[in-house]
Protein backbone atom coordinates (compact mmCIF):
# COMPACT_ATOMS: atom_id res chain seq x y z
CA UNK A 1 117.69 71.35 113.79
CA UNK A 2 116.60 72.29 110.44
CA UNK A 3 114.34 69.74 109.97
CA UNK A 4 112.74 70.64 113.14
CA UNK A 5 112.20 74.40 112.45
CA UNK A 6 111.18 73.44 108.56
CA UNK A 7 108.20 71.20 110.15
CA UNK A 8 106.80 73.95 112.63
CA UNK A 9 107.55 76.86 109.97
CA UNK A 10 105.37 73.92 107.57
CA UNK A 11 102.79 73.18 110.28
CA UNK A 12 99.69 74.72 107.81
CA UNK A 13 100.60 72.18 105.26
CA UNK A 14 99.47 69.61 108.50
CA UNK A 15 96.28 71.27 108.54
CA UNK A 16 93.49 71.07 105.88
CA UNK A 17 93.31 74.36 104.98
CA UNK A 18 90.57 73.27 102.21
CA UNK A 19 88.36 73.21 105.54
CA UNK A 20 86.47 76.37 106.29
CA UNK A 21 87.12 76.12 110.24
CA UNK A 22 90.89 76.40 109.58
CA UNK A 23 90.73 79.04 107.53
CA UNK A 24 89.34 80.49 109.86
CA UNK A 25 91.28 80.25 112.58
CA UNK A 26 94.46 81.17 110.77
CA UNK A 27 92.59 84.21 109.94
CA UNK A 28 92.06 85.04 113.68
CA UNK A 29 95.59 84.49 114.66
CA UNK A 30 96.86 86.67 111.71
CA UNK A 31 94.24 89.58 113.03
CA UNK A 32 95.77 89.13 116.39
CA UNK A 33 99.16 89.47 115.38
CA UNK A 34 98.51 92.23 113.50
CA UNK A 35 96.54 93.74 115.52
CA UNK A 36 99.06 93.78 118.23
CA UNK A 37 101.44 95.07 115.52
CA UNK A 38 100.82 98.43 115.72
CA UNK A 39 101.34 99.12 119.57
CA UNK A 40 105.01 97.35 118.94
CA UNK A 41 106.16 99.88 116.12
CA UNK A 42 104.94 102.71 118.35
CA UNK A 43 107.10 101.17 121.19
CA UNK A 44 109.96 100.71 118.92
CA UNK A 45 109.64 104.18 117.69
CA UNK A 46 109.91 105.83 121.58
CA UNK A 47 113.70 105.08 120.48
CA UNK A 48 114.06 104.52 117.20
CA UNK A 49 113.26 106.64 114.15
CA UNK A 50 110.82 105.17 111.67
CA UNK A 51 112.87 104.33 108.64
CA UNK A 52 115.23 102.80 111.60
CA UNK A 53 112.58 100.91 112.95
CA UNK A 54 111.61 99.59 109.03
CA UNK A 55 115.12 98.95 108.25
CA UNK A 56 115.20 96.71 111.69
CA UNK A 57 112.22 95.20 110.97
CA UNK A 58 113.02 93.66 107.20
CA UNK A 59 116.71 93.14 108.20
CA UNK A 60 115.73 90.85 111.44
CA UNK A 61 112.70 88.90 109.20
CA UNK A 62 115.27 88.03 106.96
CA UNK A 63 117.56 86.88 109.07
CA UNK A 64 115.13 84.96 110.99
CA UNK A 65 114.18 82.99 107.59
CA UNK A 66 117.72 83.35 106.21
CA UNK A 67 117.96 79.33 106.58
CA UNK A 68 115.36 78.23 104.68
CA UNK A 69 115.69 80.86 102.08
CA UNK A 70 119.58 79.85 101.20
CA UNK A 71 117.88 75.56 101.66
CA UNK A 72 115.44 76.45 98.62
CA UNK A 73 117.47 78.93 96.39
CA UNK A 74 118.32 76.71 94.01
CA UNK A 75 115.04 75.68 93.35
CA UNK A 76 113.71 79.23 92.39
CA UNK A 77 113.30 79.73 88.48
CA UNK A 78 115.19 82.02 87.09
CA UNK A 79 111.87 84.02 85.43
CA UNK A 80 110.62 84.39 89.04
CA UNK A 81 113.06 86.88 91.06
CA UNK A 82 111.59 89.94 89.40
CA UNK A 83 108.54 88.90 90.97
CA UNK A 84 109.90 88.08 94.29
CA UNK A 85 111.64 91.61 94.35
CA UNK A 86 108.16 93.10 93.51
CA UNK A 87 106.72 91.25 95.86
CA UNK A 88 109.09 91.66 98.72
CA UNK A 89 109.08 95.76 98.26
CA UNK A 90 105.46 96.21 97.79
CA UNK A 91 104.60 93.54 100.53
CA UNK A 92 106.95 93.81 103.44
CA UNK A 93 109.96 96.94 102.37
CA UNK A 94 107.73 99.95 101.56
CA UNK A 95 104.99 99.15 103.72
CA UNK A 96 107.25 99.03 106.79
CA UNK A 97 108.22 102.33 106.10
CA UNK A 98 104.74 103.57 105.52
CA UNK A 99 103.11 102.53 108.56
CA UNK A 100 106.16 103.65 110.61
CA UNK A 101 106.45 107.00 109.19
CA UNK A 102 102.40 107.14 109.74
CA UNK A 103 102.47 106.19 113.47
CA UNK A 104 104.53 109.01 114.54
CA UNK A 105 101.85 111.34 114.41
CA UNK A 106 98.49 108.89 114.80
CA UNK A 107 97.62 106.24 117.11
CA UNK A 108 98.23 102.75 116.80
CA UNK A 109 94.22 102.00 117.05
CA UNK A 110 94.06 104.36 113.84
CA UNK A 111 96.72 102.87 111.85
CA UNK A 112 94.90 99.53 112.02
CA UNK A 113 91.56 100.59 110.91
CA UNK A 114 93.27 102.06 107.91
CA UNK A 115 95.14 98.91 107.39
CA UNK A 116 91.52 97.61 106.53
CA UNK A 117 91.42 98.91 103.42
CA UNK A 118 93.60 96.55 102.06
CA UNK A 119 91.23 94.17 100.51
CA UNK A 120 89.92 97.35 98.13
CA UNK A 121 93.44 98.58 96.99
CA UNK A 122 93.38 94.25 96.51
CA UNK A 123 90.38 94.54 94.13
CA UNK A 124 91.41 98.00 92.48
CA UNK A 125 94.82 96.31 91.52
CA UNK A 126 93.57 93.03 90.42
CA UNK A 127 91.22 94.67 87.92
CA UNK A 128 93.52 97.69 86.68
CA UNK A 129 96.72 95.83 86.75
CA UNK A 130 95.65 91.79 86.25
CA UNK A 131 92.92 91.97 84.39
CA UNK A 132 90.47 90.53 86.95
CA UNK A 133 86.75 90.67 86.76
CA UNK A 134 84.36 92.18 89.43
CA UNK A 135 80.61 93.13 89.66
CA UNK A 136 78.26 96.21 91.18
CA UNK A 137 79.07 94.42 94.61
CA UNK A 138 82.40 94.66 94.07
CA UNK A 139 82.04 98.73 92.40
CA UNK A 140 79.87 99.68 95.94
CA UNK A 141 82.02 98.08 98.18
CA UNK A 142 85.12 100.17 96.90
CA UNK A 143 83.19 103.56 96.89
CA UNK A 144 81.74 102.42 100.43
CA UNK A 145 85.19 101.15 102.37
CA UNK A 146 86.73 104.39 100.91
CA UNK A 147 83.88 106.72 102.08
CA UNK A 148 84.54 104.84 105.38
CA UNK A 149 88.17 105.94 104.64
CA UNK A 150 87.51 109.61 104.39
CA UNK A 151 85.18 109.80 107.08
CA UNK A 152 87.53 108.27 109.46
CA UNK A 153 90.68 110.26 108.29
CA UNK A 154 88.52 114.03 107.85
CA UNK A 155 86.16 113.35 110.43
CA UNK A 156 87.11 110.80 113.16
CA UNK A 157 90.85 112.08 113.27
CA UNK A 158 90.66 115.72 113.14
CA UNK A 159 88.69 115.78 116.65
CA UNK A 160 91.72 114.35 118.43
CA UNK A 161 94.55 116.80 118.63
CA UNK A 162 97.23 114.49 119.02
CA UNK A 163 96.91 113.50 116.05
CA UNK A 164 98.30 114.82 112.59
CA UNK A 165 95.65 113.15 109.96
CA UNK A 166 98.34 113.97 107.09
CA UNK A 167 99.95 111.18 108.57
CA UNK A 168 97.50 109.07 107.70
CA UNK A 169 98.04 108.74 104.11
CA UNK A 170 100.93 106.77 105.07
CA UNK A 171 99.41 103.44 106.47
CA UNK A 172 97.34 104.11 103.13
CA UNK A 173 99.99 104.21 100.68
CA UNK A 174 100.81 101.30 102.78
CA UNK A 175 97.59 99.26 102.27
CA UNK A 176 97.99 99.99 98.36
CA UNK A 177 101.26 98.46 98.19
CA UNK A 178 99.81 95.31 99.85
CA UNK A 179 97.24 95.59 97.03
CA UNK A 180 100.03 94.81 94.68
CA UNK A 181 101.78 92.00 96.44
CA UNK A 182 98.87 90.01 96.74
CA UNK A 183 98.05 89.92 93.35
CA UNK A 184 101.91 88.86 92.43
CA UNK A 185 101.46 86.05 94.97
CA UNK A 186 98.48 84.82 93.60
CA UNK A 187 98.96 84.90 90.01
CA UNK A 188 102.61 85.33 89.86
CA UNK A 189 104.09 83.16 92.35
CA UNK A 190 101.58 80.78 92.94
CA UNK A 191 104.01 77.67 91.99
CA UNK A 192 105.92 78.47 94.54
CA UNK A 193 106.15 77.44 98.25
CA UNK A 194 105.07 80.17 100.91
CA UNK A 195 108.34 79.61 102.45
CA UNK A 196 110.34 80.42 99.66
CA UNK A 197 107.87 83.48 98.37
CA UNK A 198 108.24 84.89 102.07
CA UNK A 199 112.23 84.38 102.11
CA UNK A 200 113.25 85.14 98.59
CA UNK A 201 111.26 88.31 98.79
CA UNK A 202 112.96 89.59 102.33
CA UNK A 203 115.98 88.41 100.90
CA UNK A 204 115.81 91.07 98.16
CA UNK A 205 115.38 93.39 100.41
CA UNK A 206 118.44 92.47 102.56
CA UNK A 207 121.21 93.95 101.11
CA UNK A 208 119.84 97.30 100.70
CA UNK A 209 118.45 97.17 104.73
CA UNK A 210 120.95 95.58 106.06
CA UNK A 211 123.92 97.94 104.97
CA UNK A 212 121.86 100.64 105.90
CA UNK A 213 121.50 99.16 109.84
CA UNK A 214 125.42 98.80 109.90
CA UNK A 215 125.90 102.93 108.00
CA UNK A 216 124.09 104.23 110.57
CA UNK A 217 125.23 102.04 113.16
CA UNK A 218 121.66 101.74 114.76
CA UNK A 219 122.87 98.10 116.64
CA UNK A 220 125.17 100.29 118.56
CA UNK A 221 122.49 102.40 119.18
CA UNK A 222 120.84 99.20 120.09
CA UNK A 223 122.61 99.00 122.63
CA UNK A 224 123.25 102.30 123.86
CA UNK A 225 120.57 102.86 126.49
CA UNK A 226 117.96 100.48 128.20
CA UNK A 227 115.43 102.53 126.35
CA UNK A 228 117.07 101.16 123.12
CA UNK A 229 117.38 98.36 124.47
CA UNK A 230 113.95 97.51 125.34
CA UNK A 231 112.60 99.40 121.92
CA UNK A 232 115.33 97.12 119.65
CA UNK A 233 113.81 93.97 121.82
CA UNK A 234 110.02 95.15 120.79
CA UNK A 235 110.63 95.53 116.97
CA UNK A 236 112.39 92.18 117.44
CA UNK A 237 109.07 90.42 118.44
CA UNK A 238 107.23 92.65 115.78
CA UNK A 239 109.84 91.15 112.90
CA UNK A 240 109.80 87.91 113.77
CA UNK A 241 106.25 87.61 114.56
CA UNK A 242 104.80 90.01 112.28
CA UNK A 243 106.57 89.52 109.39
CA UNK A 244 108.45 86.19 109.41
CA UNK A 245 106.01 84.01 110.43
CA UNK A 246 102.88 86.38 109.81
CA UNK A 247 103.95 87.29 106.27
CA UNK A 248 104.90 83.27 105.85
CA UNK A 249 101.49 81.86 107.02
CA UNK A 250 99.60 84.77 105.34
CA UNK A 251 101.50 83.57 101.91
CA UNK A 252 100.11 80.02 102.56
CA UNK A 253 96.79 81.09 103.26
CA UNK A 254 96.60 82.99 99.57
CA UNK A 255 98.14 80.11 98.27
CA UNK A 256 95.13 77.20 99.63
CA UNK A 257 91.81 80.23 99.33
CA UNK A 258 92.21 83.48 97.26
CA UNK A 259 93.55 86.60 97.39
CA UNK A 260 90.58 88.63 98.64
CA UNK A 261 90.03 86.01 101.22
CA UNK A 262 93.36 86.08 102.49
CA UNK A 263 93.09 89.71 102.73
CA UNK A 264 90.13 89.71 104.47
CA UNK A 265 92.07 88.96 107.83
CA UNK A 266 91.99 92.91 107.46
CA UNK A 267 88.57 92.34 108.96
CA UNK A 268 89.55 91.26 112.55
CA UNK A 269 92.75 93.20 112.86
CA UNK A 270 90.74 96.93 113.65
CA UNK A 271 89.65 95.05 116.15
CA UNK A 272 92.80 94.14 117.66
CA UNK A 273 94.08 97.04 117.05
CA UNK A 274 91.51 99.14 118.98
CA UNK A 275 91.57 97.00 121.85
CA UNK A 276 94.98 97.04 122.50
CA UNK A 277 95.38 100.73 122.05
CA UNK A 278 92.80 101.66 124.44
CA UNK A 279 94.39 98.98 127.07
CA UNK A 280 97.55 101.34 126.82
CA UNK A 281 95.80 104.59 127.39
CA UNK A 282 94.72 105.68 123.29
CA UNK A 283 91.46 107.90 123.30
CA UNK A 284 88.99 105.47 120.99
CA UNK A 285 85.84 107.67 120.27
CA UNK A 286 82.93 106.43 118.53
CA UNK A 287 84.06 108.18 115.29
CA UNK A 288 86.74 105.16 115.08
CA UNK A 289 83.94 102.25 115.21
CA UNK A 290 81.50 104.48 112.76
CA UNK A 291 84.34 104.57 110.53
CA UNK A 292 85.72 100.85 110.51
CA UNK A 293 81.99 100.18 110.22
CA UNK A 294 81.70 101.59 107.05
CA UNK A 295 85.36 100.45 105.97
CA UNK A 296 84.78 96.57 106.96
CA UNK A 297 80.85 97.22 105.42
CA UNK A 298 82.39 97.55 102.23
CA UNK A 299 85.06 95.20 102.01
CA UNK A 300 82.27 92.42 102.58
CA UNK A 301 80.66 94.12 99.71
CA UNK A 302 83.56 93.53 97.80
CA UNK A 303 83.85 90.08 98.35
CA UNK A 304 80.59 90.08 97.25
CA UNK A 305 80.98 90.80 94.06
């Protein structure tokens, strides 16, 4: 059984992924799981508070790689955990808490337009933090995506009174800490397999989310209502597809291109992420394409230059 699961969680390595057209279509199915993302943390939080719905989500990812992670421990230097933490708090712990506590008070469709900005906080990190190069493309881009940023947040936002743009900082804060990660993956981890990056950071994690789900007894909560029910069944799907296997794929992806190309998937998810949300009923004005626009104008400037 193991063998069976290891060859469909290793299916990428059966694909060239030296050849552009894969790339590319790993990059739309990331955008589309993504995308969809969004809609399933608002679902989960119609039951669920948000840090409940983050501890869920990085306690059932685990678990759902747990196999594979405990197969390859042994094979983990000893120099590289430090990373993996980093990496698994920055890339899958804090974010999940972020966007959660964001999408309480701003549509789904909103959260994934500011997920876009990914690929800058990428950039900004690399050269403050890693010492990597970038030109005037590069310099534009990040003053363009985050004018796209403020526009969307100051402008497009604050006409919908639903909304609570304060909130928005949090998918932000979000998109920074992905910033991070990707640069430990790259230059950090980059001997390692994506499986093992993916499941030795979650695992880090585990302990801390885990003993939270059973302190505040949220899987008899779980269970406590068919509201629950159904909410505990969508964050589920958004774990196991949106992190496991997302995050795993994604890692594989950084590992065969580069970082800001990996990131780039943040180009197709807006779209996803607007589409679904005005299929379930979100009000999408034309502030929100004007502003991922001028976000996705300047991460292509950015990896530019």
């Amino acid at each position: 059984m193991y063998h069976l699961c290891s060859n469909l969680l290793n299916f990428p390595v059966t694909f060239d992924l030296k050849n552009k057209t894969w790339q590319y279509f790993i990059l739309f199915m990331l955008a589309a799981t993504w995308g969809s993302s969004f809609q399933l943390m608002k679902l989960g939080l119609r039951a669920f508070r948000p840090e409940e719905v983050a501890l869920l989500r990085v306690s059932i990812s685990f678990i759902a790689l747990s196999p594979f992670v405990f197969y390859h421990i042994k094979t983990i230097p000893r120099d590289k955990w430090k990373w993996l933490a980093a990496a698994g708090f920055l890339g899958n712990g804090i974010p999940a808490f972020m966007f959660a506590l964001g999408l309480t008070k701003i549509h789904g469709a909103m959260g994934g337009i500011l997920n876009a900005t990914a690929p800058l906080f990428t950039l900004i990190v690399g050269s403050v933090f890693f010492a990597s190069r970038f030109g005037k493309n590069a310099i534009w881009g990040i003053l363009i995506g985050l004018l796209g940023t403020a526009y969307l947040v100051f402008l497009a936002g604050n006409s919908d009174e639903e909304m609570d743009m304060i909130y928005a900082f949090f998918p932000l804060i979000g998109s920074l800490c992905y910033g991070f990660s990707s640069n430990i993956i790259k230059l950090k981890l980059k001997e390692l397999k994506p499986i093992i990056v993916t499941g030795a950071a979650l695992m880090m994690q585990a302990p801390f989310t885990i003993f939270f789900v059973l302190l505040l007894g949220i899987p008899s909560k779980a269970m406590s209502s068919p509201l629950h029910t159904e909410s505990f069944l969508y964050i589920c799907l958004l774990a196991v597809m949106g992190t496991s296997i997302a995050v795993l794929v994604f890692n594989y992806l950084i590992k065969h291109t580069t970082v800001l190309f990996a990131a780039s998937v943040t180009y197709l998810v807006p779209a996803f992420a607007m589409g679904i949300g005005f299929f379930v009923g979100e009000v999408i004005s034309i502030h929100y394409f004007i502003g991922m626009a001028i976000i996705i104008f300047g991460v292509w400037l950015t990896n530019k230059g």
